[in-house]
PDB file of N, CA and C in Angstrom:
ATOM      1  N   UNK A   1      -4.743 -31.286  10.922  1.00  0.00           N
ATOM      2  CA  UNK A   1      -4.340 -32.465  11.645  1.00  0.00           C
ATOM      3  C   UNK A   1      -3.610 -32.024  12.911  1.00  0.00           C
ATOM      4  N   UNK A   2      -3.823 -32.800  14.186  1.00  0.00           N
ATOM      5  CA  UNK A   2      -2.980 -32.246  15.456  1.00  0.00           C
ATOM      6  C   UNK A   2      -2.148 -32.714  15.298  1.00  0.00           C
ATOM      7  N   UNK A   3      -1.131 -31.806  16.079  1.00  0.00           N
ATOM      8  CA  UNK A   3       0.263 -32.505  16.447  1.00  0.00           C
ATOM      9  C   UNK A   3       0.349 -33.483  17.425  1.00  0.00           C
ATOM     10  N   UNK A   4       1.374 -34.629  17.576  1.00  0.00           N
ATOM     11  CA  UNK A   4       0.974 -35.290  18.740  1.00  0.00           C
ATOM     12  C   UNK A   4       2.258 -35.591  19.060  1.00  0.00           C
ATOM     13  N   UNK A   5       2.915 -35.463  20.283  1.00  0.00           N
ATOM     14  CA  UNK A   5       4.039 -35.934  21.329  1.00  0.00           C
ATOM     15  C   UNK A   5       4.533 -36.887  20.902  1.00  0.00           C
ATOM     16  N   UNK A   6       5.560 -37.348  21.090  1.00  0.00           N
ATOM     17  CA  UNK A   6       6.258 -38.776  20.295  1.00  0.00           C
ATOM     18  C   UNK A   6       6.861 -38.986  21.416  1.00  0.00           C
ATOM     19  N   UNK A   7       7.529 -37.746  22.459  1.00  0.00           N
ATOM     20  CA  UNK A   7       8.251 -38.353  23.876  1.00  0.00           C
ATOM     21  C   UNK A   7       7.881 -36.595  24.402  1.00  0.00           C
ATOM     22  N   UNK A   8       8.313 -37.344  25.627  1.00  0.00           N
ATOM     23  CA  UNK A   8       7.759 -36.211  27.046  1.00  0.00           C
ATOM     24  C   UNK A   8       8.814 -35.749  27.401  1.00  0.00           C
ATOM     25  N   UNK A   9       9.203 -34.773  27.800  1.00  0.00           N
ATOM     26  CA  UNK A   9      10.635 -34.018  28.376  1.00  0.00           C
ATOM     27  C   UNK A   9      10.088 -32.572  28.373  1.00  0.00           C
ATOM     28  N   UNK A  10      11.105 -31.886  28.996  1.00  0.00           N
ATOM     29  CA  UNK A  10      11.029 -30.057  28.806  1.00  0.00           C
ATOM     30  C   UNK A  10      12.560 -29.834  29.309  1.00  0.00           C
ATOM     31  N   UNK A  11      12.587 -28.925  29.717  1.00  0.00           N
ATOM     32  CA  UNK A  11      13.671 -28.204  29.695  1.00  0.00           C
ATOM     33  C   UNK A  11      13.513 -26.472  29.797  1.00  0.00           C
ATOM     34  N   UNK A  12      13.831 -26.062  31.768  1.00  0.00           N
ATOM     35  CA  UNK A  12      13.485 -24.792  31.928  1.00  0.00           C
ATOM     36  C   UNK A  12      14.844 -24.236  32.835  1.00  0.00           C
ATOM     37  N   UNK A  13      15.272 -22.999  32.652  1.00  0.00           N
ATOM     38  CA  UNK A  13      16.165 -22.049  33.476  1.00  0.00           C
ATOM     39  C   UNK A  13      15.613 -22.179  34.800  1.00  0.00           C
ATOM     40  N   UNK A  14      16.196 -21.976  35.396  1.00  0.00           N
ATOM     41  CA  UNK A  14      16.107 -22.134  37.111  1.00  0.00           C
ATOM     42  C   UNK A  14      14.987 -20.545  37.209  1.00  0.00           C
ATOM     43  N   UNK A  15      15.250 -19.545  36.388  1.00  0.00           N
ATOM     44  CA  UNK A  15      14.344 -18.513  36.455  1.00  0.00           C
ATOM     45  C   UNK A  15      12.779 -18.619  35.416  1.00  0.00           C
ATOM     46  N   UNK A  16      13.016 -19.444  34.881  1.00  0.00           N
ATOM     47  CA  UNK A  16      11.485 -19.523  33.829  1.00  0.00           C
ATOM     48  C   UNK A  16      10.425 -19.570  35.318  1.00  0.00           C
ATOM     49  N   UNK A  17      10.446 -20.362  35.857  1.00  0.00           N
ATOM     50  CA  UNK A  17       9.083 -20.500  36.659  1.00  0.00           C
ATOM     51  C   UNK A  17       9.164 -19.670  38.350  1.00  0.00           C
ATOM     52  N   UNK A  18      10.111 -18.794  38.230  1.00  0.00           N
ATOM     53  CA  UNK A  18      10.777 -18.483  39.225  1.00  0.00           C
ATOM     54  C   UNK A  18       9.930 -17.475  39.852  1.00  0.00           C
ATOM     55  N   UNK A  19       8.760 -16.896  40.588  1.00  0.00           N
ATOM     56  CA  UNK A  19       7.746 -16.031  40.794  1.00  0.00           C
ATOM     57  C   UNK A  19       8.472 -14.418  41.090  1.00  0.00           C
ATOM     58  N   UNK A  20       9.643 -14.826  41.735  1.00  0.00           N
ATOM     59  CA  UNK A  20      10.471 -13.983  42.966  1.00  0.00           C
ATOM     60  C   UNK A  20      10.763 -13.089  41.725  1.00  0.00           C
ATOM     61  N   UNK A  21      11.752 -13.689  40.586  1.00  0.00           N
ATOM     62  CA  UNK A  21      11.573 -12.314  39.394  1.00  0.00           C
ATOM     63  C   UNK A  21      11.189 -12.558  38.497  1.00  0.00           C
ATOM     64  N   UNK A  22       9.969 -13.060  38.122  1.00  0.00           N
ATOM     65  CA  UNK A  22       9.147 -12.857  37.538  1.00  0.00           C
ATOM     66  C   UNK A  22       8.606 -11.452  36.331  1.00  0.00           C
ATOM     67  N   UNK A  23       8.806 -10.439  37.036  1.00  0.00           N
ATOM     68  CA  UNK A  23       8.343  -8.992  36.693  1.00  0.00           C
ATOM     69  C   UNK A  23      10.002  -8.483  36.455  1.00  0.00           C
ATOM     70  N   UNK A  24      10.942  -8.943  36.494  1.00  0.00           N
ATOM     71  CA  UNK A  24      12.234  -8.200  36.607  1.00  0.00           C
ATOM     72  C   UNK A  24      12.868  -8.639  35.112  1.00  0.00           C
ATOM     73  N   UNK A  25      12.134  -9.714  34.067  1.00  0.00           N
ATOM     74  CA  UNK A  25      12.672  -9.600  32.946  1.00  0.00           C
ATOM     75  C   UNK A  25      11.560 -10.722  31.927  1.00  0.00           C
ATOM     76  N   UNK A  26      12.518 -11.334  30.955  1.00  0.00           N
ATOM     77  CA  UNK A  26      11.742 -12.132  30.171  1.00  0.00           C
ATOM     78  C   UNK A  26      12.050 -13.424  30.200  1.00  0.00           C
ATOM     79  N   UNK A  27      11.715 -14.410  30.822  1.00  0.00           N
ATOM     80  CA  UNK A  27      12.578 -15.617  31.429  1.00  0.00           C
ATOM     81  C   UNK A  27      12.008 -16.863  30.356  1.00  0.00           C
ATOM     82  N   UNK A  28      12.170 -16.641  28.929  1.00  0.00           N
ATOM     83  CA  UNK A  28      11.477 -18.070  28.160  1.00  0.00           C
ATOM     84  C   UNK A  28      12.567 -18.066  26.854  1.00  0.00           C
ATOM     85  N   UNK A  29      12.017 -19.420  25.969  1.00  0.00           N
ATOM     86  CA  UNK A  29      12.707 -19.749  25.188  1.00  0.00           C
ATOM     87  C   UNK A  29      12.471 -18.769  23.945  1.00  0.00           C
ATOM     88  N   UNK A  30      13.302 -18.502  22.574  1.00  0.00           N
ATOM     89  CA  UNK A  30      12.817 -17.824  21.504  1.00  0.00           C
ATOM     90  C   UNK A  30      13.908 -18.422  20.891  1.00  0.00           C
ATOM     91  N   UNK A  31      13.052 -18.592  19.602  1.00  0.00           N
ATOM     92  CA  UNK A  31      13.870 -18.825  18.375  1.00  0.00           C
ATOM     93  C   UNK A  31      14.990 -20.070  18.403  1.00  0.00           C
ATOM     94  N   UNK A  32      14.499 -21.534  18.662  1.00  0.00           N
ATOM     95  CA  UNK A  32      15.399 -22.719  18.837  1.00  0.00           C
ATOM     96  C   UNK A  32      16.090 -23.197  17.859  1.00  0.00           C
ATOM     97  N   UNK A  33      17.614 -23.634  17.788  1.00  0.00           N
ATOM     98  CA  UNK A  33      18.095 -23.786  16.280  1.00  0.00           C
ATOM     99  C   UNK A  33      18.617 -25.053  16.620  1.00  0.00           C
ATOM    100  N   UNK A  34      18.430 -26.019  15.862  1.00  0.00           N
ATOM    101  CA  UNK A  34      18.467 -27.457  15.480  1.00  0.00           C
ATOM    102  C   UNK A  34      19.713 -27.755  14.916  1.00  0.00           C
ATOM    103  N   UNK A  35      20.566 -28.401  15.234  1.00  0.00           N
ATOM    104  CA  UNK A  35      22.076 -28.678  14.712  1.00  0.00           C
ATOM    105  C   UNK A  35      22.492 -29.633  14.890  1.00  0.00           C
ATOM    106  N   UNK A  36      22.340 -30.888  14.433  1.00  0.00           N
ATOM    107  CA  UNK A  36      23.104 -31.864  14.902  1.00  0.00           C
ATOM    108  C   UNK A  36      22.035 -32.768  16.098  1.00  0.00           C
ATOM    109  N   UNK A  37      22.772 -33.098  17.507  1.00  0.00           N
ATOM    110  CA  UNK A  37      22.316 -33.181  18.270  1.00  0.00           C
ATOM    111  C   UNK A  37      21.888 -31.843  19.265  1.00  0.00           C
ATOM    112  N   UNK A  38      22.370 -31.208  19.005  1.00  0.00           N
ATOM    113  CA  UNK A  38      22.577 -29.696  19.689  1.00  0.00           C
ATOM    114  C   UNK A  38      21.657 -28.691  19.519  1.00  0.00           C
ATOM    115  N   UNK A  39      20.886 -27.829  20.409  1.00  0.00           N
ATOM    116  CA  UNK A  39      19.487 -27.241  20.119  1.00  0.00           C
ATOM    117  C   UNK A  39      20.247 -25.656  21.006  1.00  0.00           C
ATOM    118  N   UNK A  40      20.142 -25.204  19.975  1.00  0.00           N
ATOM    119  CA  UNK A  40      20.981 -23.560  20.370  1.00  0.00           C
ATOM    120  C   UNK A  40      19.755 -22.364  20.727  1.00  0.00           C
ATOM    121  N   UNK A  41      19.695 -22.092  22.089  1.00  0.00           N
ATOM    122  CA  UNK A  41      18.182 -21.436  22.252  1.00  0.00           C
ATOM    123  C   UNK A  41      18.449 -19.863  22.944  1.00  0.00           C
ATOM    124  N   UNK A  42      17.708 -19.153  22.323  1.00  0.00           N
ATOM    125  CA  UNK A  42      18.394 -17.632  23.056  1.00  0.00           C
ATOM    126  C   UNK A  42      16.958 -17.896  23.994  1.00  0.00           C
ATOM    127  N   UNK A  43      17.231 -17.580  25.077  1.00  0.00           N
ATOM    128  CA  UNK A  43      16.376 -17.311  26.189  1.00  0.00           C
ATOM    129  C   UNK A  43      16.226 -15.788  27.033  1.00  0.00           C
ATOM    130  N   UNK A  44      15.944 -15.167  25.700  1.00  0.00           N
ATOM    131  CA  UNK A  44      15.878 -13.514  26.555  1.00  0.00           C
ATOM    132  C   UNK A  44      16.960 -13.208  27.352  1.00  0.00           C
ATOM    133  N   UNK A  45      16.000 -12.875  28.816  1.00  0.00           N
ATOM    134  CA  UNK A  45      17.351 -12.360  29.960  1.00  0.00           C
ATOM    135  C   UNK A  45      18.204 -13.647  30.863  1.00  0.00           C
ATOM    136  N   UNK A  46      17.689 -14.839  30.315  1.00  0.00           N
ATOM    137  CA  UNK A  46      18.236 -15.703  30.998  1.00  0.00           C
ATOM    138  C   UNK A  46      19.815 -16.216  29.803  1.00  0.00           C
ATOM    139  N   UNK A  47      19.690 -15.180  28.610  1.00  0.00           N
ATOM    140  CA  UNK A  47      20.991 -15.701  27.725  1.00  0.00           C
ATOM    141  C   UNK A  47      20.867 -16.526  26.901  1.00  0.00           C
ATOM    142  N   UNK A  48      21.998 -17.417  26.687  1.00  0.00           N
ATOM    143  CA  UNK A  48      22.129 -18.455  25.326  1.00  0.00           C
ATOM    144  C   UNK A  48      22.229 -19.744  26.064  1.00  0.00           C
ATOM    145  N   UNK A  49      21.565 -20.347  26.322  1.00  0.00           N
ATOM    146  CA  UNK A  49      21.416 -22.361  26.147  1.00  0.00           C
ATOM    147  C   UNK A  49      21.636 -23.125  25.284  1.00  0.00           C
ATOM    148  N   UNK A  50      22.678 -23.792  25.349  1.00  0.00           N
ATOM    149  CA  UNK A  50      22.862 -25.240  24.236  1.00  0.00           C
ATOM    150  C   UNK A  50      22.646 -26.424  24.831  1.00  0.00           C
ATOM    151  N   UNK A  51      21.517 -27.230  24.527  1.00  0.00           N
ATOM    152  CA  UNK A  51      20.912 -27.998  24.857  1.00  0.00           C
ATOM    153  C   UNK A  51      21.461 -29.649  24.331  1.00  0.00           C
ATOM    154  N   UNK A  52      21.829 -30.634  24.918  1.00  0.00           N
ATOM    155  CA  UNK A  52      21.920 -32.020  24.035  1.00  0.00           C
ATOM    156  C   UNK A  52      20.948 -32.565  23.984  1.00  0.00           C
ATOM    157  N   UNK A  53      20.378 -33.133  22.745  1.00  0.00           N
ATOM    158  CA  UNK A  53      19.156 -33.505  22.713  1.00  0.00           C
ATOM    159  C   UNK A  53      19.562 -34.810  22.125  1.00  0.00           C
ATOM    160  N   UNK A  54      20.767 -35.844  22.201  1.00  0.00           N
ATOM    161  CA  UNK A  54      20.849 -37.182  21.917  1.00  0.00           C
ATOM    162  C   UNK A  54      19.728 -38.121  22.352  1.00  0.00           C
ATOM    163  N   UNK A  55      19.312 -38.193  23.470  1.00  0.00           N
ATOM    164  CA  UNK A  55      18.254 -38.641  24.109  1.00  0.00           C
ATOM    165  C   UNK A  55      17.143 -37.352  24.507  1.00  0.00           C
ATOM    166  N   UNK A  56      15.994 -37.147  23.440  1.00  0.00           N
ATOM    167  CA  UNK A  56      15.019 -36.075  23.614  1.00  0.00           C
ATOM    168  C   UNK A  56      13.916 -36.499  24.786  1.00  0.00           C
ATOM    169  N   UNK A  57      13.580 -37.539  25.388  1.00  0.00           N
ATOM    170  CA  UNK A  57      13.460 -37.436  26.801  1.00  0.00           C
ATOM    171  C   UNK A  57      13.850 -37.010  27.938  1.00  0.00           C
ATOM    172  N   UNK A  58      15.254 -36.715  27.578  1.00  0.00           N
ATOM    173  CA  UNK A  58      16.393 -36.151  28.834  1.00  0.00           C
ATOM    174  C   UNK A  58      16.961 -35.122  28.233  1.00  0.00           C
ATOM    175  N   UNK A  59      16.351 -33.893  27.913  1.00  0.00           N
ATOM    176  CA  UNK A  59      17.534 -33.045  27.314  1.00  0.00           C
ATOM    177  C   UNK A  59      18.396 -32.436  27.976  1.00  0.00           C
ATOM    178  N   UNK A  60      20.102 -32.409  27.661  1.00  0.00           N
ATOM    179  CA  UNK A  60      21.102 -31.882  29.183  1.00  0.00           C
ATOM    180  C   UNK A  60      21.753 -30.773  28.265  1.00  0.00           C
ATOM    181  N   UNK A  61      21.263 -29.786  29.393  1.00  0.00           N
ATOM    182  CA  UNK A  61      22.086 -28.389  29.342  1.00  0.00           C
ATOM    183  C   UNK A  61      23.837 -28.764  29.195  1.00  0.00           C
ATOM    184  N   UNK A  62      24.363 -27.967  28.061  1.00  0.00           N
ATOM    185  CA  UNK A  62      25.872 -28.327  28.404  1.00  0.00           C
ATOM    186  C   UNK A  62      26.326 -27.176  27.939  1.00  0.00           C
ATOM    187  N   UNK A  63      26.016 -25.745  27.919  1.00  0.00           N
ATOM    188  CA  UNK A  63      26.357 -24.568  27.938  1.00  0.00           C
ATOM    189  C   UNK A  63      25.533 -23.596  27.942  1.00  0.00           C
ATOM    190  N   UNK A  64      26.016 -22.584  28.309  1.00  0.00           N
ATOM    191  CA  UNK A  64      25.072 -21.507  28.912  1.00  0.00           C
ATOM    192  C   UNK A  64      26.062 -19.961  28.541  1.00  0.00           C
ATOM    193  N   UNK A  65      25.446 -18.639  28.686  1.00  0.00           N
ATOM    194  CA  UNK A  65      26.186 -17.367  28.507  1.00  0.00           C
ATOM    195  C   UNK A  65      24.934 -17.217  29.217  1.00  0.00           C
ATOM    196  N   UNK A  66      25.266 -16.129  29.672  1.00  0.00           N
ATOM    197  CA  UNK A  66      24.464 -15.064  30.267  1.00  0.00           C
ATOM    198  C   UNK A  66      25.449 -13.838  30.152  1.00  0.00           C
ATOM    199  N   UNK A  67      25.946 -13.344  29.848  1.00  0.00           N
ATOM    200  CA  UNK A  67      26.520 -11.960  30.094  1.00  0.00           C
ATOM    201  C   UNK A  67      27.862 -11.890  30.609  1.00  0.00           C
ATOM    202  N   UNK A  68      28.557 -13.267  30.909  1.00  0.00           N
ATOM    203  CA  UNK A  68      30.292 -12.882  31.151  1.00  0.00           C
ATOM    204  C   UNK A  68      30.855 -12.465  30.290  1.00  0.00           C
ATOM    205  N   UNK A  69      31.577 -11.526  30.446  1.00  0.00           N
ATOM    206  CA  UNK A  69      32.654 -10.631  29.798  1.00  0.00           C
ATOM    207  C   UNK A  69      32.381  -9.861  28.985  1.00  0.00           C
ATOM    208  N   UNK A  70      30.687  -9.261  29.096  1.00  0.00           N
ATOM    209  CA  UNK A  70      30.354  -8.832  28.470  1.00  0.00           C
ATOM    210  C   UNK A  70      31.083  -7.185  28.651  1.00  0.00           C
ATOM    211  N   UNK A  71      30.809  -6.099  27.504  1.00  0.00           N
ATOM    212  CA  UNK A  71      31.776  -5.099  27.713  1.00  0.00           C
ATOM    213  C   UNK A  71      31.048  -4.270  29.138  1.00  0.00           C
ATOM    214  N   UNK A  72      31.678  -3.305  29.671  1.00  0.00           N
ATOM    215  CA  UNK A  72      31.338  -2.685  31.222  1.00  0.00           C
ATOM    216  C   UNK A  72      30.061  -2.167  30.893  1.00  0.00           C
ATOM    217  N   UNK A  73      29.996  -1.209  29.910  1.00  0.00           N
ATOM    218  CA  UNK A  73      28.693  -1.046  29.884  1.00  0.00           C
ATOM    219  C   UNK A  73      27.626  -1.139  29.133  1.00  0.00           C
ATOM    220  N   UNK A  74      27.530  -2.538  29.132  1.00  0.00           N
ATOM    221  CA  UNK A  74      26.296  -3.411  28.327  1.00  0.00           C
ATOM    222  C   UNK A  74      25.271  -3.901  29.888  1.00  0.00           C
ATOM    223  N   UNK A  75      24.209  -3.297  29.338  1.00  0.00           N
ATOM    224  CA  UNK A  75      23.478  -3.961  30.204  1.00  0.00           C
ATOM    225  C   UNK A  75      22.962  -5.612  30.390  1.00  0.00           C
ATOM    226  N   UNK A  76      22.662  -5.935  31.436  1.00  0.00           N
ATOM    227  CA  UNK A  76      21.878  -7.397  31.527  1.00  0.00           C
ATOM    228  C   UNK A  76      21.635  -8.202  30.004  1.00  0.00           C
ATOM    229  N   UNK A  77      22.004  -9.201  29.752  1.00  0.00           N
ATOM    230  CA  UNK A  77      21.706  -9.467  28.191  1.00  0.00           C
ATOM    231  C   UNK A  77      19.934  -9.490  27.909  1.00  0.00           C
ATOM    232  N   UNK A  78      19.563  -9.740  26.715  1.00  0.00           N
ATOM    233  CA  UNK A  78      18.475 -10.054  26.407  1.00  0.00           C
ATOM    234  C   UNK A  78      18.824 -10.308  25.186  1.00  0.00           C
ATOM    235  N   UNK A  79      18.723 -11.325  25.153  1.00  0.00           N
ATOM    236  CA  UNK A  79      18.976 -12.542  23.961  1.00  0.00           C
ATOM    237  C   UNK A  79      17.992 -12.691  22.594  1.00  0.00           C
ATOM    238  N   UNK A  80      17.611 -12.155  21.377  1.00  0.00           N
ATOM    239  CA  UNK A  80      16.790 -12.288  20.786  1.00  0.00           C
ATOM    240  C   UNK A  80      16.947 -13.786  19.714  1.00  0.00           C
ATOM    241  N   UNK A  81      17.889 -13.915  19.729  1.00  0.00           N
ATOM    242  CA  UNK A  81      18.244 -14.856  18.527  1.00  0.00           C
ATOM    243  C   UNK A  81      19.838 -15.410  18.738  1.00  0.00           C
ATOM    244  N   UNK A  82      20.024 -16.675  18.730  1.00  0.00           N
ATOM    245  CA  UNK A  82      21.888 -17.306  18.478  1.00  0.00           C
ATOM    246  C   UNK A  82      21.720 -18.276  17.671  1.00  0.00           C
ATOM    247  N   UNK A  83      22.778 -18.045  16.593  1.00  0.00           N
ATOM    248  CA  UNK A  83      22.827 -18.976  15.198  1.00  0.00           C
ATOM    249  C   UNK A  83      24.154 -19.288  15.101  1.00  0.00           C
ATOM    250  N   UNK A  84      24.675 -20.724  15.483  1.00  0.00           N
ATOM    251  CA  UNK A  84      25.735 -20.984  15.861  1.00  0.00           C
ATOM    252  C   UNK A  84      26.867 -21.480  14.117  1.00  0.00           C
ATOM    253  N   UNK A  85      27.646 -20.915  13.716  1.00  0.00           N
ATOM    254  CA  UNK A  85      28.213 -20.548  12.729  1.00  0.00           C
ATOM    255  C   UNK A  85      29.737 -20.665  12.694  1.00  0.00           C
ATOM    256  N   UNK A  86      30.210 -22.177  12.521  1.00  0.00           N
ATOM    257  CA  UNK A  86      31.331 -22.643  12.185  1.00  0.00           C
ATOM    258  C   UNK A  86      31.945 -22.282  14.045  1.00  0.00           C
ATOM    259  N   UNK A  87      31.787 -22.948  14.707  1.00  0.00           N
ATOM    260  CA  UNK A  87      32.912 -22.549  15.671  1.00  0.00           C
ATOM    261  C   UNK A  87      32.013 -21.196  16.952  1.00  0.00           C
ATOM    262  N   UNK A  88      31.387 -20.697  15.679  1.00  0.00           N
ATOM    263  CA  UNK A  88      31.027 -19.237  16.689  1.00  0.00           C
ATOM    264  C   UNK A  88      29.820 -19.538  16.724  1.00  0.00           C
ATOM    265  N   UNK A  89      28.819 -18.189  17.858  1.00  0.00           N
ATOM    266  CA  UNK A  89      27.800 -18.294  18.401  1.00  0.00           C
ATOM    267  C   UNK A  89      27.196 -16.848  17.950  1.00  0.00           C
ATOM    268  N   UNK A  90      26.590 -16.519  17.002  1.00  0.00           N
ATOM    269  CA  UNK A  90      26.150 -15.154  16.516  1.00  0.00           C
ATOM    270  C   UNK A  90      24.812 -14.678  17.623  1.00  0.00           C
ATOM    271  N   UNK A  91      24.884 -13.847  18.673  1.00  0.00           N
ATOM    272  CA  UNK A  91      23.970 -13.753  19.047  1.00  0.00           C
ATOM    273  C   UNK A  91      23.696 -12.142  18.977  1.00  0.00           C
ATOM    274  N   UNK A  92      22.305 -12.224  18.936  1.00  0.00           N
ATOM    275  CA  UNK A  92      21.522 -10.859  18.762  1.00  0.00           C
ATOM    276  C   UNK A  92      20.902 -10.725  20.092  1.00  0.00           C
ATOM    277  N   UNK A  93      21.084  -9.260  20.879  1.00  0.00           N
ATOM    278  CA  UNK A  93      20.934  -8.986  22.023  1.00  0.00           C
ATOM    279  C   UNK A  93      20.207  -7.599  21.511  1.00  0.00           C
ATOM    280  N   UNK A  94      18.833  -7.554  22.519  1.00  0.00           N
ATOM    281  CA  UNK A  94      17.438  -6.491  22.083  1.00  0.00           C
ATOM    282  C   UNK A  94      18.231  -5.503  22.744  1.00  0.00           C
ATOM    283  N   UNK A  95      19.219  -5.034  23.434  1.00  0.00           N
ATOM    284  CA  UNK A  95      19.611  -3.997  24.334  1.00  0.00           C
ATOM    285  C   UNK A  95      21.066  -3.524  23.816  1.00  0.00           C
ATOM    286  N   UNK A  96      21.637  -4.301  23.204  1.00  0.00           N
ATOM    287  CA  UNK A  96      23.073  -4.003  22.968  1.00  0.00           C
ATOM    288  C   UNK A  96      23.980  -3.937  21.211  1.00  0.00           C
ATOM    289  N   UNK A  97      22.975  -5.228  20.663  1.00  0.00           N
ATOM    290  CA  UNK A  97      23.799  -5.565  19.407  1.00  0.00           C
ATOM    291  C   UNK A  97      23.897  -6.798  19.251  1.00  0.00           C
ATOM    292  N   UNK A  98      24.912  -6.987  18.619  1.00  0.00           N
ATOM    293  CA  UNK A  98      25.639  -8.766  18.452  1.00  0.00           C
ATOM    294  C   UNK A  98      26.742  -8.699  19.003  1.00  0.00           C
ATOM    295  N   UNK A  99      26.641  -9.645  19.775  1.00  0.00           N
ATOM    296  CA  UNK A  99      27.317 -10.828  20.790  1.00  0.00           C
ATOM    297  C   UNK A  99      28.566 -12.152  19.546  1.00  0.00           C
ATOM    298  N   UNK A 100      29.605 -11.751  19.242  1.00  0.00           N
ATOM    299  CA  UNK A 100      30.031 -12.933  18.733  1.00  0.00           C
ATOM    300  C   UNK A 100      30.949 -14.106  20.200  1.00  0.00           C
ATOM    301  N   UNK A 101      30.675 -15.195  20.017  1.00  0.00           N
ATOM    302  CA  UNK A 101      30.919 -15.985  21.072  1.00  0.00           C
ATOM    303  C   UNK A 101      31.861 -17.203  20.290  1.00  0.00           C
ATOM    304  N   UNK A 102      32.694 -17.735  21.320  1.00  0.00           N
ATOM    305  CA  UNK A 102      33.497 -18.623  20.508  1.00  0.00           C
ATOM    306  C   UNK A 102      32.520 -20.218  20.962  1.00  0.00           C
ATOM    307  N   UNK A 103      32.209 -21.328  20.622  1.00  0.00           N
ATOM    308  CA  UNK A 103      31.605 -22.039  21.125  1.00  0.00           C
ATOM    309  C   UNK A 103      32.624 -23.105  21.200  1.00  0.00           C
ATOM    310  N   UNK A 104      33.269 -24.107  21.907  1.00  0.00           N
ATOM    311  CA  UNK A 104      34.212 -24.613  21.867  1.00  0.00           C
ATOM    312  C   UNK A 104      33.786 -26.511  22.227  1.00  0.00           C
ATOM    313  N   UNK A 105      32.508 -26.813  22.096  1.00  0.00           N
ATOM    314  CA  UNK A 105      32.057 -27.931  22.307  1.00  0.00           C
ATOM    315  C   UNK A 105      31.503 -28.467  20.990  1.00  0.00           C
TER     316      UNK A 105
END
């Protein structure tokens, strides 16, 4: 049986369709986690997205990581997986390890 659309929306990083770096990393979604209203998405090199999905026609970005404060020498993130866990943000990074994050929304 197909799947079929129930409502229309997306939701992309300013770098997903971005040509200019394109070749300079991995700019898409992986592994989306469903919580509530809240859709917790590791996006490779573009980091961790938490998405509101109250209205799934309009979904609004309302947090983001990419790599602040990350330690000096951790490279660029690359985000494989974030499983958001009482308060915190468990993220798995293909280059470094785990990322624990405080999530405060």
């Amino acid at each position: 049986m197909p799947l079929r659309t129930q409502c229309c929306s997306k939701f992309a990083t300013p770098n997903t369709n971005n040509v200019d770096v394109a070749l300079e990393g991995t700019w898409s979604v992986h592994n989306p986690e469903w919580h509530g209203t809240k859709v917790f998405a590791s996006w490779y090199n573009d980091g961790i997205r938490v998405l509101d999905l109250r209205d799934p026609t309009s979904p609004e970005e309302v947090a983001f990581w990419v790599g602040a404060g990350a330690p000096a020498d951790a490279p660029p993130v690359n985000i494989w997986s974030v499983v958001p866990h009482e308060g915190l943000l468990l993220a798995s990074d293909r280059n470094y390890g785990l990322y624990i994050l405080k999530f405060g929304r």
